[in-house]
Protein backbone atom coordinates (compact mmCIF):
# COMPACT_ATOMS: atom_id res chain seq x y z
CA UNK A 1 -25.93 27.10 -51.35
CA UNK A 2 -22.47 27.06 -53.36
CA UNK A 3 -21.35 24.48 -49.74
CA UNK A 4 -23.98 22.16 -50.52
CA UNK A 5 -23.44 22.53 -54.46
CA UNK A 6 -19.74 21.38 -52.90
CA UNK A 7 -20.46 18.90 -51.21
CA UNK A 8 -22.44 17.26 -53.62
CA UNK A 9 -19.89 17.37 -56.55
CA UNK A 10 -17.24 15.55 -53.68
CA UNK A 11 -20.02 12.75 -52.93
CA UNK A 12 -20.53 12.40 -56.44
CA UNK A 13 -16.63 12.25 -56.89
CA UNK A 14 -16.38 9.37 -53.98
CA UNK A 15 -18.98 7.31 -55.24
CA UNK A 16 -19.22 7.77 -59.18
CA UNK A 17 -18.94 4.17 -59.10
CA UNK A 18 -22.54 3.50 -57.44
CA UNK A 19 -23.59 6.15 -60.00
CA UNK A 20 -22.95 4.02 -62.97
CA UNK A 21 -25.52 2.11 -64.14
CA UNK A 22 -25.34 -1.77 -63.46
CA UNK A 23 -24.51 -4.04 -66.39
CA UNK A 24 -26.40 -7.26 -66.54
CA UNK A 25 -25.30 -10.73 -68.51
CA UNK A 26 -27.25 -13.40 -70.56
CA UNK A 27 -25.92 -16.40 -71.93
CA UNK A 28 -27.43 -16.74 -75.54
CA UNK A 29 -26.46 -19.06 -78.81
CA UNK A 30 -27.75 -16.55 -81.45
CA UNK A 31 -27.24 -12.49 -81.39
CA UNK A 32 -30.01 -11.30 -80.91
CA UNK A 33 -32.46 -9.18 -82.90
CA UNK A 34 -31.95 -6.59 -80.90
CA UNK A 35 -29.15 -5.36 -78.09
CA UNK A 36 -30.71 -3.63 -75.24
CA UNK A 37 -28.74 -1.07 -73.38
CA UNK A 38 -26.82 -1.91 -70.06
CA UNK A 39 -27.38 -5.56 -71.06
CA UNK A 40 -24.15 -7.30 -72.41
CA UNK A 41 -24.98 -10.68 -74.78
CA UNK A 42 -22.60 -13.62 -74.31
CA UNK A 43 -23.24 -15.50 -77.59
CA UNK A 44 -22.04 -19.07 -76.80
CA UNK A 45 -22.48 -22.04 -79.18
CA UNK A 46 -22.27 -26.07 -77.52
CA UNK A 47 -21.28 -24.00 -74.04
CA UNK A 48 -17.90 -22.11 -76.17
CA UNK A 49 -18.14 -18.93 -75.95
CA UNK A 50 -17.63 -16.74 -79.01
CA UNK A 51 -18.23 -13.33 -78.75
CA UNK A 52 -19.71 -10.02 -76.33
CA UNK A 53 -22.13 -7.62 -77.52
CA UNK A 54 -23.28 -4.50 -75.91
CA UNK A 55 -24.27 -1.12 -76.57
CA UNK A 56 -22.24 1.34 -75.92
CA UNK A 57 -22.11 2.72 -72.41
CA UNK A 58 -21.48 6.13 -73.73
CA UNK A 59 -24.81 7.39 -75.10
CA UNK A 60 -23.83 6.83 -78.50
CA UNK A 61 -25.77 3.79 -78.86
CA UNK A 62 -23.71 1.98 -81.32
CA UNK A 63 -23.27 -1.59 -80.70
CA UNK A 64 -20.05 -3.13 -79.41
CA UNK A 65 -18.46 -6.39 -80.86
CA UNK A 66 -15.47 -8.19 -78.60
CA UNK A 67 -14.12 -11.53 -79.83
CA UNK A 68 -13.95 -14.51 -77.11
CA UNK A 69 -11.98 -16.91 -80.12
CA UNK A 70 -8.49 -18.26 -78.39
CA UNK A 71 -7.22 -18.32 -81.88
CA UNK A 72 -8.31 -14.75 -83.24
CA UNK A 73 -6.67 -11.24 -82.29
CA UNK A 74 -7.91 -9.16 -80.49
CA UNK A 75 -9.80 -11.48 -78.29
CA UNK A 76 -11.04 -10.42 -74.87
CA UNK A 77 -12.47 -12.73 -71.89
CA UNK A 78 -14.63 -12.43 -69.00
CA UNK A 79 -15.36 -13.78 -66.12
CA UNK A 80 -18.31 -13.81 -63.70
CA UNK A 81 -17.57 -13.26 -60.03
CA UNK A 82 -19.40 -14.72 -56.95
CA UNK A 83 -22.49 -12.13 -56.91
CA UNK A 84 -23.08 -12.79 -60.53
CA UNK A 85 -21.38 -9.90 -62.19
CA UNK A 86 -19.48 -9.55 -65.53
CA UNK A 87 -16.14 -8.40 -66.05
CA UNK A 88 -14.24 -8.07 -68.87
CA UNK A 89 -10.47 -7.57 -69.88
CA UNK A 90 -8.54 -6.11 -71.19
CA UNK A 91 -10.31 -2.53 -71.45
CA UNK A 92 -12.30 -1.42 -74.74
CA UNK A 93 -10.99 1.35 -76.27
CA UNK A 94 -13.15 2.13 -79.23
CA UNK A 95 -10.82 3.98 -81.76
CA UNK A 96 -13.77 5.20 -84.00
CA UNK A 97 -16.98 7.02 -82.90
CA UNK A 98 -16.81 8.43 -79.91
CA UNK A 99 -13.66 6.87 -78.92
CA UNK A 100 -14.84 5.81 -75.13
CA UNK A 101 -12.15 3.84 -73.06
CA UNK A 102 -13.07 1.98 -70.60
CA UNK A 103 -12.99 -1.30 -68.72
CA UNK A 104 -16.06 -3.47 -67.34
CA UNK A 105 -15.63 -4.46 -63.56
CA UNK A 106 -18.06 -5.99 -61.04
CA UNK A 107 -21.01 -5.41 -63.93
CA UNK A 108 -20.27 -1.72 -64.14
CA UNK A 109 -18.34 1.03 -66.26
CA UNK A 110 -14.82 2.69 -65.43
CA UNK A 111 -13.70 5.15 -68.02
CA UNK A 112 -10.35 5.43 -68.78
C-alpha cells in the first residue's frame, strides 16, 4: 500500500500541471455582475482592452483586478495562444489576503 501511496504522490508531482483546473477567457465591455470561478473577464471597450478580472485561484474567492492601461502602473498583458488559451504576465503576487503568487500560462495556474 505505502508503494502505491508512492507512486501516486510522484504522478501527481509530474503532472500537477494537468491537475490544475483550466482557465477559460471572455471578451466583455462591462464587468460583470458577477465573476465566476476559473473564468477570467477581459473587459474591453471599442476593442481596447482595459482590465482582467478573476477570482482567485486559491480558494479564497476574492476577486482579482489587473490593469491592461499602457499609461497606468502596474499594468499587466495577455495574450491568447493558438489553442485559444490565456496567459498573462508578469505573475500576480497578491500582497494582501492570502498572498498567492502565481503566473497564468496556457489557461492554467503555476504557483510561485
Amino acid at each position: 500500500m505505502k508503494n502505491i501511496r508512492k507512486i501516486a504522490e510522484w504522478l501527481k508531482s509530474k503532472y500537477k500541471y494537468y491537475t490544475t483546473p483550466k482557465f477559460d477567457f471572455v471578451i466583455v465591455e462591462d464587468v460583470p455582475d458577477l465573476i465566476t470561478e476559473g473564468k477570467v473577464f477581459i473587459i474591453s471597450e471599442n476593442n481596447h482592452p482595459e482590465m482582467i478580472i478573476f477570482k482567485c485561484p486559491c480558494g479564497c474567492k476574492k476577486d482579482i483586478h489587473l490593469n491592461l492601461l499602457k499609461d497606468a502602473k502596474p499594468r499587466w498583458s495577455y495574450t491568447i495562444n493558438n489553442k485559444g488559451n490565456i496567459n498573462l504576465s508578469p505573475s500576480i503576487w497578491r500582497k494582501v489576503g492570502c498572498k498567492s503568487h502565481f503566473i497564468l500560462h496556457n489557461g492554467r495556474i503555476n504557483w510561485i
